[in-house]
N, C-alpha and C. Protein backbone atom coordinates (compact mmCIF):
# COMPACT_ATOMS: atom_id res chain seq x y z
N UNK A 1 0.82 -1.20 0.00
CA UNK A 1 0.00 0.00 0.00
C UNK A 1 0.87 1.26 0.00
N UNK A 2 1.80 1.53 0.81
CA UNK A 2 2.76 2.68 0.95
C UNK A 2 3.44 2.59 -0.66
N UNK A 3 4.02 1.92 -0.98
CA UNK A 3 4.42 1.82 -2.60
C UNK A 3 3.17 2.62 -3.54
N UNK A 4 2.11 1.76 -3.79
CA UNK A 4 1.09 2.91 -4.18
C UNK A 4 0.55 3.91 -3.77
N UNK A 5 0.74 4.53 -2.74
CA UNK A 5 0.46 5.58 -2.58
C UNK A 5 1.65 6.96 -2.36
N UNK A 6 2.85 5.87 -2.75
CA UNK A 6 3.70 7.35 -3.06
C UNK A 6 3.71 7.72 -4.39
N UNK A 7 3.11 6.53 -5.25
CA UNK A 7 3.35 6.41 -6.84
C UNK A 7 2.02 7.21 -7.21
N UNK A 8 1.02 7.20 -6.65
CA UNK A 8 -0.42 8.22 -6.69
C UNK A 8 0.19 9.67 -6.60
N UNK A 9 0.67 10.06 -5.36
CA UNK A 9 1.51 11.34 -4.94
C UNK A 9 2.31 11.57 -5.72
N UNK A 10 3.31 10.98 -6.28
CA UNK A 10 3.95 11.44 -7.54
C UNK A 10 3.47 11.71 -8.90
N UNK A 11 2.08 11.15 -9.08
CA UNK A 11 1.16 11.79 -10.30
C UNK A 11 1.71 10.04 -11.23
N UNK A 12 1.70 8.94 -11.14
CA UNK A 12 1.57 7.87 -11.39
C UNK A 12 0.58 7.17 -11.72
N UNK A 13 0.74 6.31 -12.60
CA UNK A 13 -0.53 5.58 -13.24
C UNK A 13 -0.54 4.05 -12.24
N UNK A 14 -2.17 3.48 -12.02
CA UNK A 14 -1.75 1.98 -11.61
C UNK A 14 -3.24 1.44 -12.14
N UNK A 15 -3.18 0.39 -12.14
CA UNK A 15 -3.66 -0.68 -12.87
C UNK A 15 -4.41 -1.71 -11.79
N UNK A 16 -5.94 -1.59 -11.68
CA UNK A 16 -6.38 -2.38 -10.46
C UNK A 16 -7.90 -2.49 -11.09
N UNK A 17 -7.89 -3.56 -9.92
CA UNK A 17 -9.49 -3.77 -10.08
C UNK A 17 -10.33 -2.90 -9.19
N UNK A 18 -11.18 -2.59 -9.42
CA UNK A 18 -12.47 -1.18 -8.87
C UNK A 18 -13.63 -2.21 -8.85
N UNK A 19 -14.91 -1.43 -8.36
CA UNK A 19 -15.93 -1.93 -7.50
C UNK A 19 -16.60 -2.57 -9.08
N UNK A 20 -16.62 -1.80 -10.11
CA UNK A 20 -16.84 -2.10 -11.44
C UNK A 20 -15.78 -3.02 -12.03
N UNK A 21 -14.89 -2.29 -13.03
CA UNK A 21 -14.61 -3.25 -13.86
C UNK A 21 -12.74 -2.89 -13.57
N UNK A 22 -11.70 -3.68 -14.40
CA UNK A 22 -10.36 -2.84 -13.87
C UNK A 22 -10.57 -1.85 -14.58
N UNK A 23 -9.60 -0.74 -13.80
CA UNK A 23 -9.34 0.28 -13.84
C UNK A 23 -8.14 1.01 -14.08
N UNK A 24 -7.79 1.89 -14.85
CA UNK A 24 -6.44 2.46 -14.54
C UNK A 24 -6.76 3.93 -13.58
N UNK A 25 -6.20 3.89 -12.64
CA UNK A 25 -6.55 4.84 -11.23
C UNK A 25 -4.98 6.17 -11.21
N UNK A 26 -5.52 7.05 -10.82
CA UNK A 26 -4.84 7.92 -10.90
C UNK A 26 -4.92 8.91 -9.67
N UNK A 27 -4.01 10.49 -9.18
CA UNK A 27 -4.73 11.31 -8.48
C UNK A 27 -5.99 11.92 -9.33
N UNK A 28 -6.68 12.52 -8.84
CA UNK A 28 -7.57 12.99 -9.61
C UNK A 28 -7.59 14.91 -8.83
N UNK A 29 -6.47 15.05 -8.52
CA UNK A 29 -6.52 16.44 -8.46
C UNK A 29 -5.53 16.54 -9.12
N UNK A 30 -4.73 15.97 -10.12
CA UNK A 30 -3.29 16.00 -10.23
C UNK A 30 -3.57 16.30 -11.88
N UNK A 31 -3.42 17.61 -12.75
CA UNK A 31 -4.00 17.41 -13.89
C UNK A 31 -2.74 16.73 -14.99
N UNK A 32 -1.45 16.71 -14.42
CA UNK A 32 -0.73 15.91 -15.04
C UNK A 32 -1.22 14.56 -14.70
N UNK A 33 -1.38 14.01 -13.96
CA UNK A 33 -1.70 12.62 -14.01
C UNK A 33 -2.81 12.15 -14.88
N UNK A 34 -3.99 13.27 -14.67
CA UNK A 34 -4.79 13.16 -15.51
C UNK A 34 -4.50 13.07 -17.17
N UNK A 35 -3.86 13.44 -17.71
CA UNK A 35 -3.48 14.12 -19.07
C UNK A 35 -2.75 12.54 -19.12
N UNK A 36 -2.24 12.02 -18.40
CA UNK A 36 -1.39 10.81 -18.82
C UNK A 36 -2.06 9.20 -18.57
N UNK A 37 -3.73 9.38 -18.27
CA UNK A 37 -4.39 8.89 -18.41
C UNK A 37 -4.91 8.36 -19.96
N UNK A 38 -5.34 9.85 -20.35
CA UNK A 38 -5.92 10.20 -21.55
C UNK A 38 -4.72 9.71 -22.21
N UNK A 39 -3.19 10.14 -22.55
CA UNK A 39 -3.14 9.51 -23.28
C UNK A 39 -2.58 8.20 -23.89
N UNK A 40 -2.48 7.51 -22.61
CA UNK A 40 -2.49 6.02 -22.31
C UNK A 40 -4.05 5.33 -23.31
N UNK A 41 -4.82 6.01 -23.24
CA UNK A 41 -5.99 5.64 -23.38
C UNK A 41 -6.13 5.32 -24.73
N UNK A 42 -5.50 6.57 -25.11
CA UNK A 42 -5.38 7.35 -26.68
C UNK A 42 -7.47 7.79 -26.91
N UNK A 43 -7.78 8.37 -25.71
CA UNK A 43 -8.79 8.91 -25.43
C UNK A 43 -8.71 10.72 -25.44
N UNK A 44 -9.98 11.16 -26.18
CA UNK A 44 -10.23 12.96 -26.48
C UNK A 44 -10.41 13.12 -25.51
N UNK A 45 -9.60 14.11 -24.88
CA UNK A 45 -9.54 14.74 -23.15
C UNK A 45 -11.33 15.64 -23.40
N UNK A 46 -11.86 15.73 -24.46
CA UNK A 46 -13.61 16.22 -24.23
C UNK A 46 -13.92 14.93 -23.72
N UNK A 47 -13.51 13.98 -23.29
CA UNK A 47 -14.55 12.66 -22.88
C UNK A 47 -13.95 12.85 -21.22
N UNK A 48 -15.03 13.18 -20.40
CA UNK A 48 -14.66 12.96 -19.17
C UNK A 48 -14.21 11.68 -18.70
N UNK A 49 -13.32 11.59 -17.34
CA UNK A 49 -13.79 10.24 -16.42
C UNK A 49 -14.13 10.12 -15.61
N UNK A 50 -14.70 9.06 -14.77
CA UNK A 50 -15.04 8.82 -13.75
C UNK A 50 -14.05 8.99 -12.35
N UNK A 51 -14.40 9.61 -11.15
CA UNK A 51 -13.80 10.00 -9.96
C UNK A 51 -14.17 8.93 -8.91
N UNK A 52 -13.47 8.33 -8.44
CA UNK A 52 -13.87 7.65 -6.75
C UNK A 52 -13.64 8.21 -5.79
N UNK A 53 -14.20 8.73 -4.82
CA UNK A 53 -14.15 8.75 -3.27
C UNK A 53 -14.18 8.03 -2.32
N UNK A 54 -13.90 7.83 -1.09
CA UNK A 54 -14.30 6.65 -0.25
C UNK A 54 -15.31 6.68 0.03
N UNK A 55 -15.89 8.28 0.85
CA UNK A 55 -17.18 7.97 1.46
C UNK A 55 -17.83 9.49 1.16
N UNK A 56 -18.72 9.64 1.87
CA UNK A 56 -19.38 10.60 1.84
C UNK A 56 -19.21 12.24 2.28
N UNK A 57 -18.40 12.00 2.98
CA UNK A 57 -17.43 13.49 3.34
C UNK A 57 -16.34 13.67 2.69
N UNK A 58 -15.83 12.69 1.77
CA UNK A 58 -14.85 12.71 1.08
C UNK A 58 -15.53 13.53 -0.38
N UNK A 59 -16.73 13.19 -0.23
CA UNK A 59 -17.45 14.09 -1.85
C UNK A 59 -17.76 15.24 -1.25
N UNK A 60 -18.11 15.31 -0.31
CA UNK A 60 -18.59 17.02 0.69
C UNK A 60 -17.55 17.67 0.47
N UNK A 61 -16.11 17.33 0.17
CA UNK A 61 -14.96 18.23 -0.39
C UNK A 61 -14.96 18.96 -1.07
N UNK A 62 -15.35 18.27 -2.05
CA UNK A 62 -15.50 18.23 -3.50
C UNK A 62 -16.76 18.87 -4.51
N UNK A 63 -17.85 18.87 -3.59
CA UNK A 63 -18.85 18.71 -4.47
C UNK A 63 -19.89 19.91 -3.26
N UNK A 64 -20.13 21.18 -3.52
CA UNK A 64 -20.96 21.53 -2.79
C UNK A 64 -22.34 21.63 -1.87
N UNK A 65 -23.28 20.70 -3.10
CA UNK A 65 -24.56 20.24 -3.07
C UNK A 65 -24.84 19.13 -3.15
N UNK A 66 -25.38 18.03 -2.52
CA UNK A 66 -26.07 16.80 -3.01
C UNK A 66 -27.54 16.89 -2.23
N UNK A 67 -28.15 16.95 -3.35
CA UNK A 67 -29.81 16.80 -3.25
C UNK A 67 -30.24 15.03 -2.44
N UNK A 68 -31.02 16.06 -1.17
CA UNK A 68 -31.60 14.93 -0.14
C UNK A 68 -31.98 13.57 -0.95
N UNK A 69 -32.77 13.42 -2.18
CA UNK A 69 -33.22 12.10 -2.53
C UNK A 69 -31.87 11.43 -3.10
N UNK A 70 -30.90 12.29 -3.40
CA UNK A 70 -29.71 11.45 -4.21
C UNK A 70 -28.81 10.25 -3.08
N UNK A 71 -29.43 10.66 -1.53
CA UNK A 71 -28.74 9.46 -0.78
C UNK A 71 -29.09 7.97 -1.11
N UNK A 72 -30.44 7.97 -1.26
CA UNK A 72 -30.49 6.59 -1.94
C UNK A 72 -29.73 5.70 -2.37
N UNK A 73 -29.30 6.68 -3.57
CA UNK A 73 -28.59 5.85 -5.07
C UNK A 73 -27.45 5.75 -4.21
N UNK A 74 -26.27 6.70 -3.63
CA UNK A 74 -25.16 6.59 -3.37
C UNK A 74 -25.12 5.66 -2.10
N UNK A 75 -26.17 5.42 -1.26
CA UNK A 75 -25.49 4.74 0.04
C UNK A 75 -26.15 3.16 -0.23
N UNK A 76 -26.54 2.99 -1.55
CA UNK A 76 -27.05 1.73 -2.07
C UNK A 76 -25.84 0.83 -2.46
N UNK A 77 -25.90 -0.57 -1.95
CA UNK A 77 -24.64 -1.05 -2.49
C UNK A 77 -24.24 -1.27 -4.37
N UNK A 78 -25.14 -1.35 -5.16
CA UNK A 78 -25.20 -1.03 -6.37
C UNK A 78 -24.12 0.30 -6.68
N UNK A 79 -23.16 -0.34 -7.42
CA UNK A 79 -22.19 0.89 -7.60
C UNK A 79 -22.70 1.93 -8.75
N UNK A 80 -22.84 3.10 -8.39
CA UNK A 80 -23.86 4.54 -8.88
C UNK A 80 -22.79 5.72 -8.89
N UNK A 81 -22.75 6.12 -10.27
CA UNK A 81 -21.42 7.31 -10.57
C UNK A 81 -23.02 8.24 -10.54
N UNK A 82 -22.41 9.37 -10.34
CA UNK A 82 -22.95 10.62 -10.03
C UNK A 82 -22.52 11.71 -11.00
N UNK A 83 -23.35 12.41 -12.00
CA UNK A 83 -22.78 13.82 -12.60
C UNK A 83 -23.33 15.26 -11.45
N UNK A 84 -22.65 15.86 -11.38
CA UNK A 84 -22.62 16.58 -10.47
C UNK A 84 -22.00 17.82 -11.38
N UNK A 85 -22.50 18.76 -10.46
CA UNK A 85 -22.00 20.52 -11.13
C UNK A 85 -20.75 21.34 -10.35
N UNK A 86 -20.15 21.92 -11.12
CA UNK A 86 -19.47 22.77 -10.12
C UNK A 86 -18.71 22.36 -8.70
N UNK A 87 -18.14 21.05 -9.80
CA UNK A 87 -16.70 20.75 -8.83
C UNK A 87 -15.64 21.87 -8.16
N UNK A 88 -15.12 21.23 -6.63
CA UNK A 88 -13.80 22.02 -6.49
C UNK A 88 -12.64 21.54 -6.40
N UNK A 89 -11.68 21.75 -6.46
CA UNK A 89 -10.14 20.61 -6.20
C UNK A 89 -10.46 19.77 -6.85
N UNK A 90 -10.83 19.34 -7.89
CA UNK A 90 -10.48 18.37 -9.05
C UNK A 90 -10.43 18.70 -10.18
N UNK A 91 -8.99 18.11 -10.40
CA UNK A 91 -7.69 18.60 -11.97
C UNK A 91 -9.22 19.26 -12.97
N UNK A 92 -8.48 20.13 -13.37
CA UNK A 92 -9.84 20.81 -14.50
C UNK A 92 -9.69 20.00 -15.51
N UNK A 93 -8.57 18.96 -15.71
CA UNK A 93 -8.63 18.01 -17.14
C UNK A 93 -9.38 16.96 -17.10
N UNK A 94 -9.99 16.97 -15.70
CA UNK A 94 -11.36 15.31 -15.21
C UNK A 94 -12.61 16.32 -15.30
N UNK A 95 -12.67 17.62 -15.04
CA UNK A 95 -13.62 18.15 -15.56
C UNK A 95 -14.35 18.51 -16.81
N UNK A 96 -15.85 17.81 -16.88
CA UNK A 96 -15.96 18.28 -18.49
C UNK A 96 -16.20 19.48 -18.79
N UNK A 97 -16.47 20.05 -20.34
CA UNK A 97 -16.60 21.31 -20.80
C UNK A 97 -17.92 21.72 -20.00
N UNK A 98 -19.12 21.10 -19.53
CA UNK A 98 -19.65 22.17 -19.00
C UNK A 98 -19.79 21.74 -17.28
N UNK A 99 -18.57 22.02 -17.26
CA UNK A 99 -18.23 21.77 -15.62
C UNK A 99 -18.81 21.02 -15.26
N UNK A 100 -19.11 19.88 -15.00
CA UNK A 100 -19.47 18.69 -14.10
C UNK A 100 -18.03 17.57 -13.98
N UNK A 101 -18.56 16.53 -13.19
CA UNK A 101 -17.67 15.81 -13.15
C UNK A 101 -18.27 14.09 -12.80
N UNK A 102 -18.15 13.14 -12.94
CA UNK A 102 -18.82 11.85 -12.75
C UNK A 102 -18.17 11.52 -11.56
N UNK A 103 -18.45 11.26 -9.95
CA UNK A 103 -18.02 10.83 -8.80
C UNK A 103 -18.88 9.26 -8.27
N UNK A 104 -18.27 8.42 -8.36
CA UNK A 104 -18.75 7.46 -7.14
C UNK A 104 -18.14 7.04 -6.31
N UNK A 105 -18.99 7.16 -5.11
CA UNK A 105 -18.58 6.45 -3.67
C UNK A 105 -18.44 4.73 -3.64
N UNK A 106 -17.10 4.91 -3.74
CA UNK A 106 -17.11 3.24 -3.79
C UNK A 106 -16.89 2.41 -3.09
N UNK A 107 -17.42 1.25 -2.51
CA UNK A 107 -17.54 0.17 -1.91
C UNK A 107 -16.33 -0.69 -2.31
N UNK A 108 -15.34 -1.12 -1.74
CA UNK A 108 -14.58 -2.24 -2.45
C UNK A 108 -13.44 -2.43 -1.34
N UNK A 109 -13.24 -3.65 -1.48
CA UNK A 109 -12.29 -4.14 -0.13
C UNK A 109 -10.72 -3.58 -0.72
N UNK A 110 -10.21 -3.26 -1.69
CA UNK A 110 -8.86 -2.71 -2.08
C UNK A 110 -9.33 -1.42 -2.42
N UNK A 111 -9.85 -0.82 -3.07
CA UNK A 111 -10.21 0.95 -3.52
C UNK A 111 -10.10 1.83 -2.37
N UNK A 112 -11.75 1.36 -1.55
CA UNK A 112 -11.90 2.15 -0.65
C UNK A 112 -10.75 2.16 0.79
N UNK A 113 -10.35 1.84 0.67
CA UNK A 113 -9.14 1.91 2.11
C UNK A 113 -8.06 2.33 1.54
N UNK A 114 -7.41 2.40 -0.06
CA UNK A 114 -6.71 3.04 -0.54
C UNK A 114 -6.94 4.33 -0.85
N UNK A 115 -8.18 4.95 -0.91
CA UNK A 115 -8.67 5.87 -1.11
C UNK A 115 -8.63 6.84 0.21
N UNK A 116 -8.86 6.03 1.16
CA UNK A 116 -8.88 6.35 2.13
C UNK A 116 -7.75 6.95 2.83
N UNK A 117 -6.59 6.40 2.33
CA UNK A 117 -5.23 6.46 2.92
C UNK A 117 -4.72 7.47 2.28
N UNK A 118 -4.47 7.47 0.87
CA UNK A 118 -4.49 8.66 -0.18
C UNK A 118 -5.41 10.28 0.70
N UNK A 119 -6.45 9.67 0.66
CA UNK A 119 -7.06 11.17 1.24
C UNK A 119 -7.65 12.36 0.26
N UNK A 120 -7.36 11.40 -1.35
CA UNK A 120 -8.36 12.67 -2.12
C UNK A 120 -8.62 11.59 -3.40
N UNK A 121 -9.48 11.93 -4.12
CA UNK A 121 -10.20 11.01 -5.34
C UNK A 121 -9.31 10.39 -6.18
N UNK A 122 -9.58 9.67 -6.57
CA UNK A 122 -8.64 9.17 -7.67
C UNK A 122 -9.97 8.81 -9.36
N UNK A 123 -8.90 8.93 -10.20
CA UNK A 123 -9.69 8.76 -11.19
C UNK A 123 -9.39 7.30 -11.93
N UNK A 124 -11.00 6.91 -12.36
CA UNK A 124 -10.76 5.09 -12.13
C UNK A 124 -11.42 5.30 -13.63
N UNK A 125 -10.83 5.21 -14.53
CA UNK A 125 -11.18 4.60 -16.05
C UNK A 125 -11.09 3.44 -16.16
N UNK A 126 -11.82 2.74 -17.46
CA UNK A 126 -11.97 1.36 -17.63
C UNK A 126 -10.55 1.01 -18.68
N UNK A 127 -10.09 -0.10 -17.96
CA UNK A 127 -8.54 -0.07 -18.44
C UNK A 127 -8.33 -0.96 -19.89
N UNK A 128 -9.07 -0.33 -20.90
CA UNK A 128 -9.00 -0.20 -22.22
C UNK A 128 -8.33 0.94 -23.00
N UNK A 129 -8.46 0.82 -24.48
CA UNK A 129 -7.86 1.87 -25.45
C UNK A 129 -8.95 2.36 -26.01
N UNK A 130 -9.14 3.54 -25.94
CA UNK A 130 -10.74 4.47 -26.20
C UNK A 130 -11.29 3.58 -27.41
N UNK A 131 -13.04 3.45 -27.07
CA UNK A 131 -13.19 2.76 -28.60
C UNK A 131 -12.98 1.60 -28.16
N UNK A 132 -12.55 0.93 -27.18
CA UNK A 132 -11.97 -1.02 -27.30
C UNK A 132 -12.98 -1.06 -25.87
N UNK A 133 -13.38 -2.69 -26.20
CA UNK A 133 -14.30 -3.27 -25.25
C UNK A 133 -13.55 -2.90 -23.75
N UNK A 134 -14.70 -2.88 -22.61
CA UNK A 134 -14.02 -2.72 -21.71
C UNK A 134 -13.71 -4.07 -21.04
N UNK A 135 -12.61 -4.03 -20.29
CA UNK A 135 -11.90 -5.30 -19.49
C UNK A 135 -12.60 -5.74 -18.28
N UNK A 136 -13.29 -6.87 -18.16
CA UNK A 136 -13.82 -7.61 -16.65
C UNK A 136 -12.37 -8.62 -16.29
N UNK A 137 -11.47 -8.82 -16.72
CA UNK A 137 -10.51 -9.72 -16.34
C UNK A 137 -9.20 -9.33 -16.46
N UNK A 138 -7.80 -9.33 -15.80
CA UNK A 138 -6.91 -8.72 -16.21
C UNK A 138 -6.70 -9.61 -17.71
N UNK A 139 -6.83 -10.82 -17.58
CA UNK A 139 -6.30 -11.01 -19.12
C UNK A 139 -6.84 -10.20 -20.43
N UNK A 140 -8.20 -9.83 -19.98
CA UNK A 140 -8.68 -8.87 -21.13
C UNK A 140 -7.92 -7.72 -21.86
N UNK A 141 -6.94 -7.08 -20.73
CA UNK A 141 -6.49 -5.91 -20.66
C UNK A 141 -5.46 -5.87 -21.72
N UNK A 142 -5.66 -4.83 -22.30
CA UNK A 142 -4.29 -4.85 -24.01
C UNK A 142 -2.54 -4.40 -23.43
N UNK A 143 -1.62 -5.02 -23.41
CA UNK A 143 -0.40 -5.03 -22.94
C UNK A 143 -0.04 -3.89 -23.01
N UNK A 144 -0.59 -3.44 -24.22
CA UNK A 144 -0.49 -1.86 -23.89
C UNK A 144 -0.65 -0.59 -23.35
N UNK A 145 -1.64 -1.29 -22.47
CA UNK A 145 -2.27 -0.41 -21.29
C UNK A 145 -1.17 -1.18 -20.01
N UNK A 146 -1.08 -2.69 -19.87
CA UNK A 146 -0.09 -2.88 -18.71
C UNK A 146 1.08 -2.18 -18.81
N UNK A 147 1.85 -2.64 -20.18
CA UNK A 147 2.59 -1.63 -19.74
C UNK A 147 2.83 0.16 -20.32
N UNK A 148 2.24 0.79 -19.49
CA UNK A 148 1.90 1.75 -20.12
C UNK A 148 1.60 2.44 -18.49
N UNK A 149 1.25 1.94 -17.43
CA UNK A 149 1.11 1.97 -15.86
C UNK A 149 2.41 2.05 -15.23
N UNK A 150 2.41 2.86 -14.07
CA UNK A 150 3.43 2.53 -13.19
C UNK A 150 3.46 1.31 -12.22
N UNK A 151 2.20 0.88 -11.79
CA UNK A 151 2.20 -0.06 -11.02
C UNK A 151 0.39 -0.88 -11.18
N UNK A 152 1.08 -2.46 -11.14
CA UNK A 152 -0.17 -3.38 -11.39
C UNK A 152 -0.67 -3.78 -10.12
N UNK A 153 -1.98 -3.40 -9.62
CA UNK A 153 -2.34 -4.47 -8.40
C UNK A 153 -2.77 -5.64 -8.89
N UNK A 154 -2.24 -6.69 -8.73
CA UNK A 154 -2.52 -8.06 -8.95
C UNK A 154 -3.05 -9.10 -7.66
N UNK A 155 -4.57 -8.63 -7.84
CA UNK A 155 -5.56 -9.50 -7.22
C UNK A 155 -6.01 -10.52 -7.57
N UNK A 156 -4.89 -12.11 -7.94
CA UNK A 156 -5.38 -12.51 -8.52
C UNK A 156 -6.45 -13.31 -8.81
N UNK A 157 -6.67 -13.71 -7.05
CA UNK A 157 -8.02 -14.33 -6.69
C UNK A 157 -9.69 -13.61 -6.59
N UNK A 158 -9.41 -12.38 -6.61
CA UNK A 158 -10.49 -11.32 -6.82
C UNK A 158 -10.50 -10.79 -8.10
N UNK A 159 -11.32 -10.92 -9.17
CA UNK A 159 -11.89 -10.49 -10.32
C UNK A 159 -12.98 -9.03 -10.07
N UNK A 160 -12.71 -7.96 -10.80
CA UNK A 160 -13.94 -6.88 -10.92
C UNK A 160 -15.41 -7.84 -11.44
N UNK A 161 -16.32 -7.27 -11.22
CA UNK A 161 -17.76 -6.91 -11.44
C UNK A 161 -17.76 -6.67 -12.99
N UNK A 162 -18.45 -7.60 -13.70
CA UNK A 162 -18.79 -7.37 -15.37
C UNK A 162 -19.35 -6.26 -15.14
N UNK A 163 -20.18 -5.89 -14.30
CA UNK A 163 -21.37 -4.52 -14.52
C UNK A 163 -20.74 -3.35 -14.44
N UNK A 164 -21.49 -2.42 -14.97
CA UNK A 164 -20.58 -1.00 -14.90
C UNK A 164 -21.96 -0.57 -13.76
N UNK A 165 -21.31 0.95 -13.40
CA UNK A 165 -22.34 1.35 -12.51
C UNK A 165 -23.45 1.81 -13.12
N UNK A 166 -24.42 1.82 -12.37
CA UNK A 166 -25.92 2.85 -12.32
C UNK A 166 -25.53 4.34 -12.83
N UNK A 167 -25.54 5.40 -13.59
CA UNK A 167 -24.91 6.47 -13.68
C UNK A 167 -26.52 7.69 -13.82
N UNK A 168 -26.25 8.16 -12.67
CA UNK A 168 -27.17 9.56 -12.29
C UNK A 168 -26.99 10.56 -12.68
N UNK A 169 -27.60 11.77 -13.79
CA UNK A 169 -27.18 13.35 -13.88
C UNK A 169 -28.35 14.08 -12.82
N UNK A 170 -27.36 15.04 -12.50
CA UNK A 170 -28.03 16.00 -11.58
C UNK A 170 -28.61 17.26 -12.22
N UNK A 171 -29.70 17.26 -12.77
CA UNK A 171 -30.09 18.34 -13.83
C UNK A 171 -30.38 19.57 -12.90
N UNK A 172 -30.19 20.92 -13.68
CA UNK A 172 -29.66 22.51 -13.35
C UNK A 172 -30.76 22.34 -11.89
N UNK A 173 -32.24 22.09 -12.67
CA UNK A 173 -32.89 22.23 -11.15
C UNK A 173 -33.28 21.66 -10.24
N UNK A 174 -31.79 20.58 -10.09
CA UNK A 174 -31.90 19.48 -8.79
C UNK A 174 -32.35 18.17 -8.93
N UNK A 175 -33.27 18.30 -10.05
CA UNK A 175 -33.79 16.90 -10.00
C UNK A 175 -32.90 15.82 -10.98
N UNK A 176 -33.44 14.58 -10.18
CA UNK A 176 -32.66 13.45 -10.75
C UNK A 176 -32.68 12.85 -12.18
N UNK A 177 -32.01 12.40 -12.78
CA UNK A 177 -32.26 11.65 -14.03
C UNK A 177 -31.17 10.50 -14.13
N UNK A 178 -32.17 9.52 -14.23
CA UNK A 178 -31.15 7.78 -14.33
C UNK A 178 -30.67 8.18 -15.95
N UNK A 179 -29.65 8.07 -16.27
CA UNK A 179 -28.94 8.17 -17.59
C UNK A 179 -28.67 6.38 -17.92
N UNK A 180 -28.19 5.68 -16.92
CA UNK A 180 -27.65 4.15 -16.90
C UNK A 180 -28.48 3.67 -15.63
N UNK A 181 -29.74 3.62 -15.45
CA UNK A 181 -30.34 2.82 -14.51
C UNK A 181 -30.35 1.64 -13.97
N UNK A 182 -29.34 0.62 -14.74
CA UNK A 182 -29.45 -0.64 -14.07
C UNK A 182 -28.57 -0.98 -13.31
């Protein structure tokens, strides 16, 4: 854990499995790290990514408002990314053009306690090449994304979740909209 999390702090790429699918994880206040996401990815920095937090004061950082009915979705074990408005402290290159940002609180026996330890979001893309199926298995993953990381977590008895998350927009006047409801 101390290994990855000096390699996060140094603006480092790593390669893990997330509550969803693997991931390549990054700082997510770090807009160099970000930028070396994208172009690992060989992904258009207009395509946002997805942010993890551990818990719920960890998005209160970050995120000024969350509308009373949106506890539901987030304290549901069903993993649920969130678009949200008018981020703060996160890299403006994870931010999209009209300022929002995709955050989920994630559940996961390796993420969340790394997340935790870290102490600020990390950004968890699906560890493909923009355009290419996404990976449920490390073997899925194109060598060119392994090596292309600073560091692999190799869980090898724990596999990600085929499912991607539930994904919520928070429209201008508060109310909810399932974009990915299942």
């Amino acid at each position: 854990m101390e290994k990855i999390l000096h390699l996060l702090d140094a603006g480092q790429l790593i390669l893990a499995p997330t509550d969803t699918i693997w991931g390549i994880l990054c700082d997510a206040t770090n807009p160099d790290a970000v930028n070396k996401v994208y172009d690992l990815k060989k992904r258009p920095d207009s395509k946002a990514m997805v942010c993890m937090v551990s818990d719920e004061s960890m998005l209160k950082k970050y995120i000024s408002e969350i509308p009373d009915d949106l506890h539901k979705y987030i304290q549901d074990s069903r993993p649920t990314t969130v678009i949200y408005s008018a981020p703060t402290g996160i890299a403006h290159t994870a931010v999209a053009q009209e300022n929002t940002v995709a955050i989920r609180i994630v559940n996961h026996h390796f993420c969340t306690p790394l997340i935790r330890a870290f102490g600020k979001p990390l950004i968890s893309t699906s560890a493909n090449l923009s355009g290419e199926k996404h990976p449920t298995t490390f073997s899925d993953i194109a060598k060119e994304i392994v090596a292309g990381v600073d560091h692999v977590v190799k869980l090898d008895s724990i596999e990600s979740s085929a499912l991607p998350s539930r994904i919520i927009k928070i429209k201008t006047s508060g109310e909810l909209s399932l974009l990915r409801p299942y």
